[in-house]
Protein backbone atom coordinates (compact mmCIF):
# COMPACT_ATOMS: atom_id res chain seq x y z
CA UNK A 1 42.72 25.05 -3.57
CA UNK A 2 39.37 23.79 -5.39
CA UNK A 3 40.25 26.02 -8.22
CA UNK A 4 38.77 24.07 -11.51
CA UNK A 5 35.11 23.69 -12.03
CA UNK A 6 35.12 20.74 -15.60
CA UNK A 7 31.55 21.16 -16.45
CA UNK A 8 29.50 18.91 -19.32
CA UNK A 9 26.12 19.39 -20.84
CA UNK A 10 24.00 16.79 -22.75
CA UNK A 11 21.20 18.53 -25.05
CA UNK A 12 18.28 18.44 -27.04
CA UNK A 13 20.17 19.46 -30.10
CA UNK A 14 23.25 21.58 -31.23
CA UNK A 15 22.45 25.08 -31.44
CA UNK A 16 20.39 27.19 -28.43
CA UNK A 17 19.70 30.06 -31.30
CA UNK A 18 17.00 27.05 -32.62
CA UNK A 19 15.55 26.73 -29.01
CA UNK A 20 17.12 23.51 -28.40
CA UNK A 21 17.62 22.98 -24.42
CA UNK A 22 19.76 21.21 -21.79
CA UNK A 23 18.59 17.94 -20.78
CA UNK A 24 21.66 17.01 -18.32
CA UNK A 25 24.48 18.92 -16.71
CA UNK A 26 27.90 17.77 -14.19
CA UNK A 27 29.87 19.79 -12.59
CA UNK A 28 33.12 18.20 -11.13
CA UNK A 29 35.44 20.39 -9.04
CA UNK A 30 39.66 19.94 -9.33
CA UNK A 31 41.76 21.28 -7.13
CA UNK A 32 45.24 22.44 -7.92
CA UNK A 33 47.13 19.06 -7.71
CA UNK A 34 44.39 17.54 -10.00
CA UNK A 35 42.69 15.86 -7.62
CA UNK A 36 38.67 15.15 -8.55
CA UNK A 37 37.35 16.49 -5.02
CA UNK A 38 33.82 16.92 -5.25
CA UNK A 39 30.80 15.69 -8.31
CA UNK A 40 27.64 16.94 -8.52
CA UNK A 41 25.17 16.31 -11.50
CA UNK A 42 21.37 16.06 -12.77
CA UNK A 43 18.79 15.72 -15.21
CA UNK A 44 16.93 18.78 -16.75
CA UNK A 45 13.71 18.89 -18.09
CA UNK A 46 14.02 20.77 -20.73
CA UNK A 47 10.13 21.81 -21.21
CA UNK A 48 10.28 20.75 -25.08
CA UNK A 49 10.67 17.87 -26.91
CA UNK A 50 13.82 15.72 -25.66
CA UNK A 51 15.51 15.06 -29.34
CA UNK A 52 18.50 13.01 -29.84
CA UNK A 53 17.90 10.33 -27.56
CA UNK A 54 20.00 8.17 -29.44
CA UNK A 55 23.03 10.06 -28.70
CA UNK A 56 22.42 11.30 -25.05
CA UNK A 57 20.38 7.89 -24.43
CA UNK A 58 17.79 10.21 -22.58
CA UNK A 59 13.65 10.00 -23.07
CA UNK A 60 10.88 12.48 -21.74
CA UNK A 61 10.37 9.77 -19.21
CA UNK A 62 13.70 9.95 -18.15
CA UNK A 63 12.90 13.95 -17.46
CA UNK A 64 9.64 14.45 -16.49
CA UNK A 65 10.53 14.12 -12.97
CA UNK A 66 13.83 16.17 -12.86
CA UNK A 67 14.19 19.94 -12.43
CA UNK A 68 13.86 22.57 -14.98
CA UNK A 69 16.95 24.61 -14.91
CA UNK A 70 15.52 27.37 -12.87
CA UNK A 71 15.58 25.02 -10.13
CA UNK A 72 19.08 24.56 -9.96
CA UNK A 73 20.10 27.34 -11.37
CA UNK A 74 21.35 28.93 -8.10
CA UNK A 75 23.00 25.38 -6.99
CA UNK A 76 25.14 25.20 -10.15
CA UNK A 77 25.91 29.14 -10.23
CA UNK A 78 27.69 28.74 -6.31
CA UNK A 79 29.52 25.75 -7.80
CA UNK A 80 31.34 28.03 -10.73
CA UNK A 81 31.24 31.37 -8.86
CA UNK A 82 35.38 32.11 -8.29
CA UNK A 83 35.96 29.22 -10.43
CA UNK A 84 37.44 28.38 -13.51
CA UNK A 85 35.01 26.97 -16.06
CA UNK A 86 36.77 23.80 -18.12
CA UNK A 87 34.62 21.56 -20.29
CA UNK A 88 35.71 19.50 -23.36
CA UNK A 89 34.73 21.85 -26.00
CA UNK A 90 34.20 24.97 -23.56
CA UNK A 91 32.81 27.07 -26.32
CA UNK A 92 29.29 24.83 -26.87
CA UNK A 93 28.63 24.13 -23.41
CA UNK A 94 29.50 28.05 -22.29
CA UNK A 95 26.66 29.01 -25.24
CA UNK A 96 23.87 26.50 -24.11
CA UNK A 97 24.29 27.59 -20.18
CA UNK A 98 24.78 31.02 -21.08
CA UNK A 99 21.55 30.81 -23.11
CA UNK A 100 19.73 29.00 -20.31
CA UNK A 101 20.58 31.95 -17.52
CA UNK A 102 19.74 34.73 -20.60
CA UNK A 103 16.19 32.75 -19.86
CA UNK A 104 15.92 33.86 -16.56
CA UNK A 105 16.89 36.98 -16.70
CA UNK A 106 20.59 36.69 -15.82
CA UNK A 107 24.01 37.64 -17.55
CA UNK A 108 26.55 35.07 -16.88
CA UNK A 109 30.48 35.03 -17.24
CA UNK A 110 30.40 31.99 -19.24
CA UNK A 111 32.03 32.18 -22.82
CA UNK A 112 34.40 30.15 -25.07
CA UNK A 113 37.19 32.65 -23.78
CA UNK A 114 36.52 32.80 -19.96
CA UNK A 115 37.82 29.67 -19.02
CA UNK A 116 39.85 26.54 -20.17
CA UNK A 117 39.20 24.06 -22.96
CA UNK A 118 40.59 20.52 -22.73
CA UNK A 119 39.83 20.05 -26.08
CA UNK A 120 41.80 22.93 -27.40
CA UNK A 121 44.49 22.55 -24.72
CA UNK A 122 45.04 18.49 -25.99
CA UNK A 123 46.99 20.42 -29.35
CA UNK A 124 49.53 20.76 -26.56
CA UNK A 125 50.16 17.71 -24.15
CA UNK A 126 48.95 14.97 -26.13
CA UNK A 127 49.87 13.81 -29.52
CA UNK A 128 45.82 12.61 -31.45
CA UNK A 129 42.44 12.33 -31.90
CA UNK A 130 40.53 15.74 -30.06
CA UNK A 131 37.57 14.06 -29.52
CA UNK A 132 36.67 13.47 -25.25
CA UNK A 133 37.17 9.47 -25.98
CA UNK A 134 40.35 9.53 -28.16
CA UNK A 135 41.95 12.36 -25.54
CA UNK A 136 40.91 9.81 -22.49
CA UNK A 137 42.41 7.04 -24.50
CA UNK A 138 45.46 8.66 -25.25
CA UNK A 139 46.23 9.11 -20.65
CA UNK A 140 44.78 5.76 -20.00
CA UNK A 141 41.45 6.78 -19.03
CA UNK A 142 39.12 5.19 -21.60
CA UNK A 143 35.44 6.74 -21.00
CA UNK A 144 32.74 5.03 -18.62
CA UNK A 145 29.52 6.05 -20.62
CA UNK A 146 30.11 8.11 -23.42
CA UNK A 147 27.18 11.10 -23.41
CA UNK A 148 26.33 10.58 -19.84
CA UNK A 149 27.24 14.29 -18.29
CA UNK A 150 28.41 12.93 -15.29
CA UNK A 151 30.70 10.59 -17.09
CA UNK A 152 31.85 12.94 -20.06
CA UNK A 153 32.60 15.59 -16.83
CA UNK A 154 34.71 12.90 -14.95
CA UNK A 155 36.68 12.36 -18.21
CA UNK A 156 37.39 15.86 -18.97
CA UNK A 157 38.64 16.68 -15.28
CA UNK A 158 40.83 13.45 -15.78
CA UNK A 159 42.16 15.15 -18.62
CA UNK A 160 42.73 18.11 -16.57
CA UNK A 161 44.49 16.43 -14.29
CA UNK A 162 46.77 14.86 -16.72
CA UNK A 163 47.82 18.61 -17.90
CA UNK A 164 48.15 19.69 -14.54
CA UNK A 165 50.67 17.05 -13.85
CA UNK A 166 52.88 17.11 -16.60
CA UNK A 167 53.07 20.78 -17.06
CA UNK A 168 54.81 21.97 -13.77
CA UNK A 169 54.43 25.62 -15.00
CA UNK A 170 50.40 24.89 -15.96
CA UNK A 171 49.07 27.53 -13.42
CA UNK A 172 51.94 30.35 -14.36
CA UNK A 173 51.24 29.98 -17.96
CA UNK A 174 47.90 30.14 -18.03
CA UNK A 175 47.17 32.50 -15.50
CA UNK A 176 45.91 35.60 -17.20
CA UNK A 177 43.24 33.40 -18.01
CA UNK A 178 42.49 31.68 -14.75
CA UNK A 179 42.87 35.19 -12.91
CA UNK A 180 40.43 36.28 -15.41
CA UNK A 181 37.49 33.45 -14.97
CA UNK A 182 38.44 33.41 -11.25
CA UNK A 183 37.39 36.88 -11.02
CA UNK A 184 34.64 37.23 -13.28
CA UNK A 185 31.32 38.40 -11.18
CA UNK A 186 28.42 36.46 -10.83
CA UNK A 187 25.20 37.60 -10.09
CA UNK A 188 23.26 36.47 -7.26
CA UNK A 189 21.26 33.60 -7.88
CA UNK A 190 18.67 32.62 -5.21
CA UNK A 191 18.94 28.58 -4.72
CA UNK A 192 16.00 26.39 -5.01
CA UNK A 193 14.87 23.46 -3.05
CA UNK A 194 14.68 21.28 -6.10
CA UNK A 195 15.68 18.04 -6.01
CA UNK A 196 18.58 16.82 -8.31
CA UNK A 197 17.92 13.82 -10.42
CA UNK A 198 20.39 11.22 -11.84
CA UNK A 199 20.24 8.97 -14.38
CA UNK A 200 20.04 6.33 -11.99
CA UNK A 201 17.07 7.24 -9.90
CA UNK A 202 15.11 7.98 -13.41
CA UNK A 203 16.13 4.60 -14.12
CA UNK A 204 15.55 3.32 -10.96
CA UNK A 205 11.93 5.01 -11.35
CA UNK A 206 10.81 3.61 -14.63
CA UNK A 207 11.46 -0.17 -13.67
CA UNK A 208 9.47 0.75 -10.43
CA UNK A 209 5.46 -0.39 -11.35
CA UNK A 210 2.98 1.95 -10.36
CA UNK A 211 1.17 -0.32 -8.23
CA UNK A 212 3.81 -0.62 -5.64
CA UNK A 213 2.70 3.63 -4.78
CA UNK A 214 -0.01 2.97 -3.91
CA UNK A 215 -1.17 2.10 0.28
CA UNK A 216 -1.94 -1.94 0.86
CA UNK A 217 -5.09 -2.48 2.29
CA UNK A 218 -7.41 -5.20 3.04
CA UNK A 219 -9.50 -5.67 0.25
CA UNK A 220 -13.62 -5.23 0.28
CA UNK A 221 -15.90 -6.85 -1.05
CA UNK A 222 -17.50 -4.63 -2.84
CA UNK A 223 -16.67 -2.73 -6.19
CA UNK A 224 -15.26 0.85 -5.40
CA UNK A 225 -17.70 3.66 -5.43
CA UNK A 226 -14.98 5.62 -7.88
CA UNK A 227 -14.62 2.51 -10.26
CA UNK A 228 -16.20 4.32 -13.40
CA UNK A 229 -13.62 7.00 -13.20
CA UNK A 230 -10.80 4.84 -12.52
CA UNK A 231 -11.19 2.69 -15.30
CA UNK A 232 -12.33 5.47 -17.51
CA UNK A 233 -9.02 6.92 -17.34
CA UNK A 234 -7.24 3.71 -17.25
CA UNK A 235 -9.05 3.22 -20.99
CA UNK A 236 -8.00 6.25 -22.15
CA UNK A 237 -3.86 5.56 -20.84
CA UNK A 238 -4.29 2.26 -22.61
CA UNK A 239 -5.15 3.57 -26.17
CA UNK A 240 -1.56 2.85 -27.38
CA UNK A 241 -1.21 0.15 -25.38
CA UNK A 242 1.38 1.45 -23.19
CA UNK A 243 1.51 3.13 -20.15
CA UNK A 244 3.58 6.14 -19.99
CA UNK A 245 4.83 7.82 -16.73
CA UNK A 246 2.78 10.36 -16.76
CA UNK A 247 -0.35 8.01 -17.01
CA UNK A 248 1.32 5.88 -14.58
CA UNK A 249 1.56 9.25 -12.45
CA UNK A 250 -1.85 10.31 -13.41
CA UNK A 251 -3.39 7.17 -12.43
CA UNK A 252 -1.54 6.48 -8.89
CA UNK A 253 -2.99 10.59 -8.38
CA UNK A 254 -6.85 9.23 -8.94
CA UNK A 255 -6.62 6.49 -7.04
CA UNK A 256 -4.88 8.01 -4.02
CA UNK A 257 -7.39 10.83 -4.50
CA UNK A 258 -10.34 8.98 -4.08
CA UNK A 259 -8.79 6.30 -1.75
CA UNK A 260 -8.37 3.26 -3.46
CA UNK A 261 -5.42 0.75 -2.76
CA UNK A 262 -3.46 -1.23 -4.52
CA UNK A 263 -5.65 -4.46 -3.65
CA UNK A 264 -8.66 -2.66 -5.26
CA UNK A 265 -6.61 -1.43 -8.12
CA UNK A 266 -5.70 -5.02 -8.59
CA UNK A 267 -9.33 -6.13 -8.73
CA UNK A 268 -10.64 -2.91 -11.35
CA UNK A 269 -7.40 -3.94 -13.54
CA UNK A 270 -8.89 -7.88 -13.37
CA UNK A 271 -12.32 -6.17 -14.18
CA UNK A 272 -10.83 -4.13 -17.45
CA UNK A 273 -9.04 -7.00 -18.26
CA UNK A 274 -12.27 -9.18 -18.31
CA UNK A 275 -14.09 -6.40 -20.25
CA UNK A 276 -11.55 -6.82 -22.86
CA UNK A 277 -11.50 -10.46 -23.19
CA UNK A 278 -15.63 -10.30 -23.51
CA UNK A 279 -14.99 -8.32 -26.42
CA UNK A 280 -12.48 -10.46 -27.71
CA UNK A 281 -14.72 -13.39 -27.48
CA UNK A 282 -17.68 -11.42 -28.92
CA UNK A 283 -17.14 -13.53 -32.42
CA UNK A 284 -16.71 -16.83 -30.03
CA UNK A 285 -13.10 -17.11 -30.55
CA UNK A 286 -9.94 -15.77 -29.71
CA UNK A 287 -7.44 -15.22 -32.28
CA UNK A 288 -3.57 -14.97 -31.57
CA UNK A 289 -3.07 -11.27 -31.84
CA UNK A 290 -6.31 -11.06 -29.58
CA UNK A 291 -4.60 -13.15 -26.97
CA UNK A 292 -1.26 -11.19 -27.22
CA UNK A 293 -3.09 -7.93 -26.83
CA UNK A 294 -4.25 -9.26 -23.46
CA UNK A 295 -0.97 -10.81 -22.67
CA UNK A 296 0.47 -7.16 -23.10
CA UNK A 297 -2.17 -5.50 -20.95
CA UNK A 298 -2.10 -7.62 -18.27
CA UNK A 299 1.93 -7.32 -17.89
CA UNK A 300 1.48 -3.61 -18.09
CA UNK A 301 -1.57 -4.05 -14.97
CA UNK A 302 0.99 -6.08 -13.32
CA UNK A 303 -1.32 -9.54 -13.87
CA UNK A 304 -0.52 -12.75 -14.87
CA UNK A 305 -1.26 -15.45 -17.79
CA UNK A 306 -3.57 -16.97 -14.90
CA UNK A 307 -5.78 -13.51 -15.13
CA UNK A 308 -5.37 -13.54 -18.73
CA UNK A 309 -7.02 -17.09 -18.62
CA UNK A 310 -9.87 -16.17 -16.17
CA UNK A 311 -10.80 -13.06 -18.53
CA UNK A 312 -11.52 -15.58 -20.88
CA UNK A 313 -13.66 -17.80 -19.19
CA UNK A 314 -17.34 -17.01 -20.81
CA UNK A 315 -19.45 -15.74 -17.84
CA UNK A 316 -21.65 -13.32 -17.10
CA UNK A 317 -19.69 -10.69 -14.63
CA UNK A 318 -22.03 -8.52 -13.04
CA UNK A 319 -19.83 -6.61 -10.73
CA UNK A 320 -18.01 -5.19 -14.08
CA UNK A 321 -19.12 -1.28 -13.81
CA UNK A 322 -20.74 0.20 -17.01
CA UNK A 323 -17.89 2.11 -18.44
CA UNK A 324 -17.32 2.34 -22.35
CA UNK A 325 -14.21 0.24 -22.32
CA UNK A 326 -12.40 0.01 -25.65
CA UNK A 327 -14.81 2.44 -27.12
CA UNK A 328 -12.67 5.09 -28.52
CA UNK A 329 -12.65 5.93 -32.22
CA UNK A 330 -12.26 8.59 -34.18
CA UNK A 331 -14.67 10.61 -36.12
CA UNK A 332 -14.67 12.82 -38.85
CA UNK A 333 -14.40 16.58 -37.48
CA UNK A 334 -12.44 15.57 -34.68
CA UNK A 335 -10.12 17.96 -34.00
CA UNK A 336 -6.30 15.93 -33.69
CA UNK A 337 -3.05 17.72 -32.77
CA UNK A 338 0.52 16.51 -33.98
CA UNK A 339 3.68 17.37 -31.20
CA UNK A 340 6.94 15.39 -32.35
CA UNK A 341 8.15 14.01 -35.81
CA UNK A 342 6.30 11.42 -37.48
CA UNK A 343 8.14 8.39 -38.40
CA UNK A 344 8.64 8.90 -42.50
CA UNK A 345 5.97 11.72 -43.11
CA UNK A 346 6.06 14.99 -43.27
CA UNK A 347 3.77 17.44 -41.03
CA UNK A 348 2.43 18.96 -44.07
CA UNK A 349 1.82 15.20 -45.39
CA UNK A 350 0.28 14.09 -42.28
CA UNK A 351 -1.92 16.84 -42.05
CA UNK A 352 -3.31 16.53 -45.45
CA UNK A 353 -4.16 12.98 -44.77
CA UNK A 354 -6.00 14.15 -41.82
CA UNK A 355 -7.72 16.16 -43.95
CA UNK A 356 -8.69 13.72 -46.44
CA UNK A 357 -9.87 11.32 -43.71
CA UNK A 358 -12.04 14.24 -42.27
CA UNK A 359 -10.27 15.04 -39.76
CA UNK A 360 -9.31 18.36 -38.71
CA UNK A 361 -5.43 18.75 -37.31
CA UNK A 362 -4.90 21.89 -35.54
CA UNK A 363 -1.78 24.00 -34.16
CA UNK A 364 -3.02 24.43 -30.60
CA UNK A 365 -4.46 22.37 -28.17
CA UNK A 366 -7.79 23.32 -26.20
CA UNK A 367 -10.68 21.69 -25.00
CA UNK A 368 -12.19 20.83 -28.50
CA UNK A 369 -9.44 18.89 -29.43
CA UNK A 370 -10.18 15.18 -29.54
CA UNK A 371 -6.71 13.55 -30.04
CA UNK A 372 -2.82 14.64 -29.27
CA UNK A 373 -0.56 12.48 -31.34
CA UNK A 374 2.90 12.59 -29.84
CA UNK A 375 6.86 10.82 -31.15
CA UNK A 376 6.79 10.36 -27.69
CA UNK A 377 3.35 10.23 -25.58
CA UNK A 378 5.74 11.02 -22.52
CA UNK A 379 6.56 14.57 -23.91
CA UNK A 380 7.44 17.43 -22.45
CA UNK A 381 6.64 19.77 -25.07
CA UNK A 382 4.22 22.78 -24.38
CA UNK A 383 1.45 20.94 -26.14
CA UNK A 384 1.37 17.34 -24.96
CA UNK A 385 1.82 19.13 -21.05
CA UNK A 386 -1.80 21.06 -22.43
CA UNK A 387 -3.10 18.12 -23.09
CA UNK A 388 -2.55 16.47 -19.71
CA UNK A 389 -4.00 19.55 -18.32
CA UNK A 390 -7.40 19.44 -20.19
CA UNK A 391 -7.27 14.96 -19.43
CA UNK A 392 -6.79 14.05 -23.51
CA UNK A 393 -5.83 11.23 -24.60
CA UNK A 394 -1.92 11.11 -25.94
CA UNK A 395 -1.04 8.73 -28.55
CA UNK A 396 2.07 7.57 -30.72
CA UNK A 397 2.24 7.85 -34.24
CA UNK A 398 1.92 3.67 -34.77
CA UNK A 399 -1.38 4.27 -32.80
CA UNK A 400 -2.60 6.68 -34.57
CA UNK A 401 -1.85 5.23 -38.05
CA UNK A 402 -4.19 2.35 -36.96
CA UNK A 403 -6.80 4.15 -35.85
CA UNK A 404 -6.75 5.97 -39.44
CA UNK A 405 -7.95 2.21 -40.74
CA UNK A 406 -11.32 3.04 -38.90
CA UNK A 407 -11.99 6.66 -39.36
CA UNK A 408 -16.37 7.15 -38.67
CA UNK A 409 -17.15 9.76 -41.01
């Protein structure tokens, strides 16, 4: 019988009562002779800021493309329903999912009671450390990937195992409790056709470059009717000279919208990439931060150091269209909004220097606001997915700083 269901979470932080979120969950089913039957796992966006990405190793990039938990809500409930619920340190994964179904609506028999801990249960078959990689170490099974869900889940149902094995009488004495989370009710959840991600494919996405979406065609001869637009919005994605993936999304959404391919995107990014080593040459030379600037755009563009070198032949180019490339400043009264923490300031410091520059930072974004400055421009918080909306520009902090050094008043 499939009767254990070892569950782990990775989050945005450690408490759900401060609104943090979960960003990944696993769910790996054990049956009665401790054998790991059946895994099942994905990525959550958690419709906030990610936070501690250098424990759970995930980014907003990582989650923009995977389910909110609503989505698989209903999946994950079928898994647990007349199962018991084990997790390494049952009693903070039971509060975030509980906390998570309490968002839609739903009462859930999760708790640090209704189920098994391997933590806890480790004070009795082994002799150590309580921590999920000292408790793996101490049966053999040293962890894959610590804070991977899928991994951390694997290595608590190994642990399970291990107790199962050595404790003949494991389902007799624990049975009040596994009677009791066997039985516990769980509402009906409708399921979703959301597609799980995994750390893989979100890995598997980012090293993918956006060009390779778009349809081959044979090339024309003639400039796209749309390429004002295009490289408009391919300006404003390169303000902090990096693309995210939503800007990578945002522009493969243009130009399938107005029909251009990836042999025409090739030739607009040559065309931006000329426009920005005319203004490079403007003073007739080209220093070596110039020339690395134009390195770095062209790798982003997928070009090469031979377009780099043709952008900087001085011509006229008359098929170039007359967008205002590289033309973004700011001014004083623009309205800026601040999502994320700022690398060693303080949002009441970083406001005030707003201020000071003439700036004015704001709490809400709307269709006045100039500039979103983000920790991460691939956010997922509620204002940098406003911002997106209303097509403004999302910058990091470094970014930002620099643009400070040229403030119009």
């Amino acid at each position: 019988m499939t009767r254990y269901a070892v569950i782990d979470l990775e989050t945005t932080g450690l408490s759900p009562a401060h609104h943090h979120r979960v960003v990944e969950v696993a769910v790996v089913l054990v049956d009665d002779d401790g054998h790991l039957v059946y895994e099942w796992d994905t990525l959550v966006n958690p419709l906030r800021d990610v936070g501690a990405t250098e424990i759970h190793g995930l980014t907003a990039a990582d989650l923009s493309r995977a389910p909110i938990f609503d989505g698989i809500a209903g999946e994950f409930g079928s898994l647990l329903r007349g199962r018991v619920p084990v997790a390494h340190n049952l009693a903070f994964d039971a509060a975030f999912l509980s906390a998570e179904f309490e968002r839609l609506g739903h009462s859930v028999p999760l708790s640090r009671t209704n189920g098994l801990c391997t933590m806890r249960l480790a004070g009795l078959y082994l002799s150590g450390g309580r921590s999920l990689g000292s408790c793996c170490g101490l049966i053999g099974c040293p962890l894959e990937s610590a804070h991977s869900a899928l991994d951390d889940a694997r290595g608590a149902a190994r642990l399970l195992s291990h107790y199962l094995k050595s404790d003949r009488d494991f389902l007799r004495r624990w049975s009040e409790v596994v009677s009791a989370a066997q039985n516990s009710p769980w509402p009906a959840l409708p399921t979703s056709s959301a597609t799980r991600v995994s750390r893989q494919y979100a890995a598997a996405a980012r090293s993918e470059h956006f060009l390779g979406r778009l349809t081959s065609r044979t090339p024309r001869s003639e400039v796209h009717p749309e390429a004002n637009s295009y490289l408009a919005l391919l300006d404003r994605a390169l303000l902090d000279r990096r693309l995210s993936l939503h800007e990578q999304d945002e522009l493969v959404s243009v130009a399938t919208m107005v029909g251009l391919s990836r042999e025409a995107a090739v030739r607009l990014h040559r065309l931006y990439l000329a426009a920005l080593g005319r203004l490079a040459l403007e003073d007739g030379m080209v220093t070596p931060s110039e020339r690395a600037d134009l390195d770095l755009v062209a790798g982003m563009l997928g070009l090469t150091g031979q377009d780099v070198e043709a952008a900087l032949v001085e011509r006229e180019v008359d098929d170039v269209p007359a967008c205002g490339i590289g033309a973004f400043s700011l001014c004083g009264g623009d309205a800026v909004v601040f999502t994320g923490e700022a690398p060693s300031i303080e949002r009441a410091d970083l406001e005030y220097q707003a201020r000071t520059l003439g700036l004015r930072p704001t709490s809400s974004v709307s269709n006045k606001t100039r500039l979103v400055v983000a920790a991460d421009p691939d956010s997922l918080s509620g204002k940098a997915r406003r911002a997106r909306d209303l097509g403004l520009p999302i910058v990091d902090y470094g970014t930002y700083f620099k643009m400070l050094e040229c403030v119009e008043s």
